[in-house]
C-alpha atoms as a PDB file:
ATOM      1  CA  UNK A   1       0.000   0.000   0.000  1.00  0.00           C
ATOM      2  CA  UNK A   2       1.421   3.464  -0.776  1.00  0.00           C
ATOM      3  CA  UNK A   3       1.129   6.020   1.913  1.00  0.00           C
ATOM      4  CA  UNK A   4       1.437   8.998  -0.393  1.00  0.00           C
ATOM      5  CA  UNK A   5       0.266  10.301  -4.059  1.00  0.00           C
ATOM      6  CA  UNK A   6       3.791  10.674  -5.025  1.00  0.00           C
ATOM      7  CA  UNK A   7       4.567   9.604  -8.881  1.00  0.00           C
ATOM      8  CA  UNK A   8       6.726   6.852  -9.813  1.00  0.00           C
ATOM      9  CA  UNK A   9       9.950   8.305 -11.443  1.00  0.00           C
ATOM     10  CA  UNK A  10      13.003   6.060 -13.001  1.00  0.00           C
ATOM     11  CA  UNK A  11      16.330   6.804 -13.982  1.00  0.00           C
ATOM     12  CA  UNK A  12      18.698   4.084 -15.120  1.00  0.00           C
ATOM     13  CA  UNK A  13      19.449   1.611 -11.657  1.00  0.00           C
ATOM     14  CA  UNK A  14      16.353   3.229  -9.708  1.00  0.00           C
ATOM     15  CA  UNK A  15      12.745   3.868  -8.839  1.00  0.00           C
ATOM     16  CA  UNK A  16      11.617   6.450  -6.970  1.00  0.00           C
ATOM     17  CA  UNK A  17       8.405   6.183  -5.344  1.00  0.00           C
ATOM     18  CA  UNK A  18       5.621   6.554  -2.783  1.00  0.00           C
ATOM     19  CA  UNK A  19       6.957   5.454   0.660  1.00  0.00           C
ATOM     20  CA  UNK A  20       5.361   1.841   1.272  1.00  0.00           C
ATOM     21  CA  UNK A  21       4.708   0.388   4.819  1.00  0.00           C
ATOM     22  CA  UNK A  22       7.593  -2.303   3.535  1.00  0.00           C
ATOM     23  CA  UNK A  23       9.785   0.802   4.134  1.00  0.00           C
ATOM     24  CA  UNK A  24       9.041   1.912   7.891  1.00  0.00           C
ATOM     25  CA  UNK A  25      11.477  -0.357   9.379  1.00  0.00           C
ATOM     26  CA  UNK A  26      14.289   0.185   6.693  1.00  0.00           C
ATOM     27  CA  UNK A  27      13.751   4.122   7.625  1.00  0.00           C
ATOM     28  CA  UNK A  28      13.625   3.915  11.154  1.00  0.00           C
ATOM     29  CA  UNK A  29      16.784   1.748  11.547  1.00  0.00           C
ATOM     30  CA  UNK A  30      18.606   5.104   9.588  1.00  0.00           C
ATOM     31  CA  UNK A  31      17.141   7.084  11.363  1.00  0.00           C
ATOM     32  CA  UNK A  32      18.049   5.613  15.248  1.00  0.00           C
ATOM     33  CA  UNK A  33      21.697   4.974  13.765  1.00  0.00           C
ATOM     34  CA  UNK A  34      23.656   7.666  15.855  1.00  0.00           C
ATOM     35  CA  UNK A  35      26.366   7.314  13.097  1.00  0.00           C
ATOM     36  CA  UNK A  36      24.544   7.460  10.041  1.00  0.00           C
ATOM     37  CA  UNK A  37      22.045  10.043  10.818  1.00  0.00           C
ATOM     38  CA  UNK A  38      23.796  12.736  12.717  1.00  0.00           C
ATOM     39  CA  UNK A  39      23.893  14.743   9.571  1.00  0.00           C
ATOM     40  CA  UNK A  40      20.302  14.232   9.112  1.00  0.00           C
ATOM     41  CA  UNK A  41      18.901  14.893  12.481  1.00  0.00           C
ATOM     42  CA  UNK A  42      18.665  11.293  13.624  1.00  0.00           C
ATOM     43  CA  UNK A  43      16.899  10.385  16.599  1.00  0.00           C
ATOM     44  CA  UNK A  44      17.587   8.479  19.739  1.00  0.00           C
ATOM     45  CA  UNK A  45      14.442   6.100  20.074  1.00  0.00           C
ATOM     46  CA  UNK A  46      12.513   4.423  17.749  1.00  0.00           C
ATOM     47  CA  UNK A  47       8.935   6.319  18.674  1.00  0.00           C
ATOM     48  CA  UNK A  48      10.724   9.902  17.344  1.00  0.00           C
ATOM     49  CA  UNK A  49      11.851   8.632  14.272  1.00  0.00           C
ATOM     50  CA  UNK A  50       8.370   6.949  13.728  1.00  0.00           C
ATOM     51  CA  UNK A  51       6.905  10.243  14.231  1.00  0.00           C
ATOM     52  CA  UNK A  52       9.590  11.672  11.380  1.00  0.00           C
ATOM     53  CA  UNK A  53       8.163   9.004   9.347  1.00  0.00           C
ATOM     54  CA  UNK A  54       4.661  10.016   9.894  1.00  0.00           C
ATOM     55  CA  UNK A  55       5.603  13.586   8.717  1.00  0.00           C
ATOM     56  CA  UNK A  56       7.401  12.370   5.660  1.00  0.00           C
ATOM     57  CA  UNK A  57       3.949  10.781   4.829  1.00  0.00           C
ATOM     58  CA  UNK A  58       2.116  14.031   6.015  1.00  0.00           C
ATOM     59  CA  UNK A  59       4.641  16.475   3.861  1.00  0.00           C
ATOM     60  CA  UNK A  60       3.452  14.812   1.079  1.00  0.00           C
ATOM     61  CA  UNK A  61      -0.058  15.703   1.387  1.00  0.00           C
ATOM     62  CA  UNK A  62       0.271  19.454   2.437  1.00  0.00           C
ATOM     63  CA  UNK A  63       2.842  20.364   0.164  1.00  0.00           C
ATOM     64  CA  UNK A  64       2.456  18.245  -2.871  1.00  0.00           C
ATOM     65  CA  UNK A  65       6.035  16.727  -2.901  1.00  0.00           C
ATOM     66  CA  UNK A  66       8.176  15.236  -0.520  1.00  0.00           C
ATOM     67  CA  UNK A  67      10.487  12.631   0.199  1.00  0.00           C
ATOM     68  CA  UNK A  68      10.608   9.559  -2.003  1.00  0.00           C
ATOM     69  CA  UNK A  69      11.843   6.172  -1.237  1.00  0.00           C
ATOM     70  CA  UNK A  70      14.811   5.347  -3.573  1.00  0.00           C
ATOM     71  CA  UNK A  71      14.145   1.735  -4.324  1.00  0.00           C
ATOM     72  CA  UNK A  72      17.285  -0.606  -6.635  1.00  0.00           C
ATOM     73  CA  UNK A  73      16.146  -1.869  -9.603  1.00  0.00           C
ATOM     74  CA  UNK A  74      18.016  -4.800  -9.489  1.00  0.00           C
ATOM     75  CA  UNK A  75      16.674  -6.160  -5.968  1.00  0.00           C
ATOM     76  CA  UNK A  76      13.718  -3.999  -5.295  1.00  0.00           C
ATOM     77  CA  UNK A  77      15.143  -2.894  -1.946  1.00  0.00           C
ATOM     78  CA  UNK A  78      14.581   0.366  -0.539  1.00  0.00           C
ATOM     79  CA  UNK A  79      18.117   1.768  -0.830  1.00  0.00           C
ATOM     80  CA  UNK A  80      17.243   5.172   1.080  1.00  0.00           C
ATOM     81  CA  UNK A  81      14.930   8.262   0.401  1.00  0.00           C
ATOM     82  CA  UNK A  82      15.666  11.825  -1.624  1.00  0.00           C
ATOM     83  CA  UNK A  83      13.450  14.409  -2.665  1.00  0.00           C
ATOM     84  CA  UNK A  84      12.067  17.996  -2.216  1.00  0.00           C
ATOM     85  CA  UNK A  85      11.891  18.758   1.916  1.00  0.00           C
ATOM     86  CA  UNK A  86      10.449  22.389   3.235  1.00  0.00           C
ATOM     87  CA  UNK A  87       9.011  22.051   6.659  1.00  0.00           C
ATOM     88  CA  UNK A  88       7.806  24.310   8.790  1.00  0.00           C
ATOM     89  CA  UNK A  89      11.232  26.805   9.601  1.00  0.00           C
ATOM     90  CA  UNK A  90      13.258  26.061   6.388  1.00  0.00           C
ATOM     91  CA  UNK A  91      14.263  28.881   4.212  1.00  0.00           C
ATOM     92  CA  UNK A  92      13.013  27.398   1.184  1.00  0.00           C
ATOM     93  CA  UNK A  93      12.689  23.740  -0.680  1.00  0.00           C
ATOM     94  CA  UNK A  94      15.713  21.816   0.303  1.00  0.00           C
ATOM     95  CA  UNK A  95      16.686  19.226  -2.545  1.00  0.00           C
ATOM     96  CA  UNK A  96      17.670  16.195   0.322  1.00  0.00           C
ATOM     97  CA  UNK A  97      19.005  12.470  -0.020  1.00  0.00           C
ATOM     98  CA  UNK A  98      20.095   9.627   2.397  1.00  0.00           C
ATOM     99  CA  UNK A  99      21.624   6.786   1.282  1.00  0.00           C
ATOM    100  CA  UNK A 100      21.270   3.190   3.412  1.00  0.00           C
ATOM    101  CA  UNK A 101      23.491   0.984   5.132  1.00  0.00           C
ATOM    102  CA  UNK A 102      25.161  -1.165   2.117  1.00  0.00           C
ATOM    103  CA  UNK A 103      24.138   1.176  -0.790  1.00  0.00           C
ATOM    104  CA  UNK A 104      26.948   4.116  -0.695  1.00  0.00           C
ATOM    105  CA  UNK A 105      29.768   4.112  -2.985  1.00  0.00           C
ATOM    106  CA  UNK A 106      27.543   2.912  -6.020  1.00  0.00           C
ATOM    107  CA  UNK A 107      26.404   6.342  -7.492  1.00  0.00           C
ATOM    108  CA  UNK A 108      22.958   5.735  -5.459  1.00  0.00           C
ATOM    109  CA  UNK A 109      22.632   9.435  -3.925  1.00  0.00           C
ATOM    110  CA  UNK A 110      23.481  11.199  -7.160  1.00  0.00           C
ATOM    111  CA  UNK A 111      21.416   9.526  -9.645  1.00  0.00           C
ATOM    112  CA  UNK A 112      18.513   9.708  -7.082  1.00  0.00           C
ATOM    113  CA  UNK A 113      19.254  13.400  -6.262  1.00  0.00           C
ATOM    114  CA  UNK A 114      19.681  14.620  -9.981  1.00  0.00           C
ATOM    115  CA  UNK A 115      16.170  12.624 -10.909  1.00  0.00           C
ATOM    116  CA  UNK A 116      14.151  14.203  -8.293  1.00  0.00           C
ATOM    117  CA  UNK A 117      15.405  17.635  -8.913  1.00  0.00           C
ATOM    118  CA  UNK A 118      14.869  17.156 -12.709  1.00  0.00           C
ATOM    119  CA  UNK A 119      11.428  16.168 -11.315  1.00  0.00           C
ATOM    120  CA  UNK A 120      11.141  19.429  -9.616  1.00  0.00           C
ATOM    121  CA  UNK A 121      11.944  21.308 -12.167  1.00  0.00           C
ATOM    122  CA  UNK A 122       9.898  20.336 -14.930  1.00  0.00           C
ATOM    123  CA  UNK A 123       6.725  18.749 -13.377  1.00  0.00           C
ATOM    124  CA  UNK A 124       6.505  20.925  -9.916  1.00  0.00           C
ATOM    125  CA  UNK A 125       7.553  24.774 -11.425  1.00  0.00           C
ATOM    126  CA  UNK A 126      10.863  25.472  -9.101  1.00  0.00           C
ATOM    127  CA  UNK A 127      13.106  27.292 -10.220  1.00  0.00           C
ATOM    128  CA  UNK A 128      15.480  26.896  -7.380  1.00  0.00           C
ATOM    129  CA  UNK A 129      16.738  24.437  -5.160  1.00  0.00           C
ATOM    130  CA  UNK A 130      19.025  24.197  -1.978  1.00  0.00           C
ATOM    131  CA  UNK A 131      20.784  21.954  -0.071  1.00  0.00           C
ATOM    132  CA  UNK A 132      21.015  22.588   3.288  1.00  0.00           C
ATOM    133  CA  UNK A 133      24.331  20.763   5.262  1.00  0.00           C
ATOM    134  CA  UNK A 134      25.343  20.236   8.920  1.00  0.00           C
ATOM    135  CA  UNK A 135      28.797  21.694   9.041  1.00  0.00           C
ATOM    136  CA  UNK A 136      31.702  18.809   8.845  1.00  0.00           C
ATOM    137  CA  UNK A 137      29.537  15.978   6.351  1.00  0.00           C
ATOM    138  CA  UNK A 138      31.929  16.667   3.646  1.00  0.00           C
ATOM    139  CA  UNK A 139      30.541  13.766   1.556  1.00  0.00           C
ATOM    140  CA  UNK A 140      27.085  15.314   1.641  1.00  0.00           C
ATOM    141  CA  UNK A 141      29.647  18.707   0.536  1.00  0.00           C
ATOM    142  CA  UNK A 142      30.780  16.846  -2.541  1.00  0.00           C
ATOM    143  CA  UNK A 143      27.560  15.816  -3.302  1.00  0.00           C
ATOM    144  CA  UNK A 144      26.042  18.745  -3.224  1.00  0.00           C
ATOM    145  CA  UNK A 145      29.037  20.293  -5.317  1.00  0.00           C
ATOM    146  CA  UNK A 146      28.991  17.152  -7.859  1.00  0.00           C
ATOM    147  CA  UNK A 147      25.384  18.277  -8.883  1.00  0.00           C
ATOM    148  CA  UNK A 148      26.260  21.577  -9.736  1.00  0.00           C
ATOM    149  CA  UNK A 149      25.191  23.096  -5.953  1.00  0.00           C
ATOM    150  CA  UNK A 150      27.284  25.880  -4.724  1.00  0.00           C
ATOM    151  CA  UNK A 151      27.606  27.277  -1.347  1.00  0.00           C
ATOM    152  CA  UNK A 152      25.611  30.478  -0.679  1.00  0.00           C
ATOM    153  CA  UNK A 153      25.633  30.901   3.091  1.00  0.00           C
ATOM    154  CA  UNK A 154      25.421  29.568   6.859  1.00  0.00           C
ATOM    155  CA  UNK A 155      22.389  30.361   8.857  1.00  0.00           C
ATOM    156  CA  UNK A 156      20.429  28.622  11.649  1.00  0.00           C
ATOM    157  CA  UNK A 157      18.516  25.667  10.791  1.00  0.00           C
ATOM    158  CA  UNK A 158      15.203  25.664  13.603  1.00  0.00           C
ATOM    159  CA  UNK A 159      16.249  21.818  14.236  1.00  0.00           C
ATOM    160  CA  UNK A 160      19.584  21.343  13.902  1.00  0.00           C
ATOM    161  CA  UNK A 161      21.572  24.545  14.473  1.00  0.00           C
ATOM    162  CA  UNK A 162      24.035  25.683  12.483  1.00  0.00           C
ATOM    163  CA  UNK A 163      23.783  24.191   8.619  1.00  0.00           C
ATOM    164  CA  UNK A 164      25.372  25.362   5.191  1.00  0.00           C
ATOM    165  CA  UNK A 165      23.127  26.237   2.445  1.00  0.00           C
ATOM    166  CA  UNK A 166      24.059  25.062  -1.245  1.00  0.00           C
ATOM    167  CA  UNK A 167      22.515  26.806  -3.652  1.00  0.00           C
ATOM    168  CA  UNK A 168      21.673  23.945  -7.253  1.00  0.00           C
ATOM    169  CA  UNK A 169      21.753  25.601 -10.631  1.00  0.00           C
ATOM    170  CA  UNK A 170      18.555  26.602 -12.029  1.00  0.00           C
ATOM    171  CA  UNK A 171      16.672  24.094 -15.045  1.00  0.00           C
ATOM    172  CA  UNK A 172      18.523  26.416 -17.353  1.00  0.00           C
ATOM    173  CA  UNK A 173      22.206  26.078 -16.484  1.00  0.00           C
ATOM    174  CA  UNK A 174      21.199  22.493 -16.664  1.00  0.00           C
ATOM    175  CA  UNK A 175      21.698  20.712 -20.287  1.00  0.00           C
ATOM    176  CA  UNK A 176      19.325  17.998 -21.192  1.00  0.00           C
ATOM    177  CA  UNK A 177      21.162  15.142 -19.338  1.00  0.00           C
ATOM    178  CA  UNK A 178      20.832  16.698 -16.270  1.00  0.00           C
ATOM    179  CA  UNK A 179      24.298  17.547 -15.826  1.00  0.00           C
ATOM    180  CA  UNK A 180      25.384  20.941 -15.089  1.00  0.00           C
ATOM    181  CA  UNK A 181      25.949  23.017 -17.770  1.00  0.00           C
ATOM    182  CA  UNK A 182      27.784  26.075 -16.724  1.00  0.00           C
ATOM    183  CA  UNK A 183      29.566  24.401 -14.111  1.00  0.00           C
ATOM    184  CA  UNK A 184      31.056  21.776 -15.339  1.00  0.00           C
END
């Protein structure tokens, strides 16, 4: 069963789609790893990161977009969650991604990242995306810089402190593959 009306989008190794109740427990065990989720805000106890999950689902249906689950082609397993995030307090749509236990190092984030941004762009309107970064995840840093994102500025996120706002290049100073065009 899907919990929200997002669309089904594919790019070459993945699917992204509607968060499933399959994909609770994959989500929560991120989100209660104090390793993997500091950058993300991770929480300490299963019940909180429930809760996020519940407002993942809820995101989607007072904003129109959200998070989706970034499921492998070749296995069908949920291999983490990207999308466009703007919650209460943010400064504006955050493009976001989290990659699983077992999936980094395979080009997972990016190709997830770039689709749902090219998503953004041309089904949703925006004309502008950020990425907002806890100081010191330098591989969320290259990321961010690998799809064209720039930094902008610091400024105080209202759950996490202090973050670093990347700034992604508009749909035109993207070419047609998605790849940045004037920063390449």
């Amino acid at each position: 069963m899907t919990l929200t009306a997002a669309p089904t989008l594919h790019s070459e190794n993945l699917i992204l789609r509607s968060h499933m109740a399959q994909d609770i427990e994959p989500l929560i065990a991120f989100l209660t790893d104090p390793v993997r989720a500091k950058g993300f805000g991770g929480y300490t106890n299963r019940h909180d990161a429930w809760r996020w999950v519940a407002l993942s689902v809820g995101h989607w249906h007072i904003r129109g977009y959200g998070y989706f689950t970034i499921e492998d082609r070749a296995t069908g397993a949920p291999a983490g969650i990207t999308g466009i995030w703007n919650p209460d307090g943010w400064p504006e749509p955050e493009l976001g991604w989290v990659v699983f236990d077992g999936f980094e190092g395979r080009g997972v984030a990016f190709e997830a990242a770039a689709r749902a941004r090219d998503w953004a762009y041309a089904d949703l309107g925006f004309t502008t995306l950020t990425s907002n970064i806890v100081p010191g995840n330098t591989r969320s840093i290259r990321l961010a810089e690998r799809l064209g994102a720039r930094f902008e500025r610091r400024y105080e996120n209202v759950h996490m402190g202090e973050d670093l706002l990347y700034r992604h290049p508009g749909p035109a100073e993207l070419d047609g593959d998605g790849d940045v065009g004037a920063y390449a």
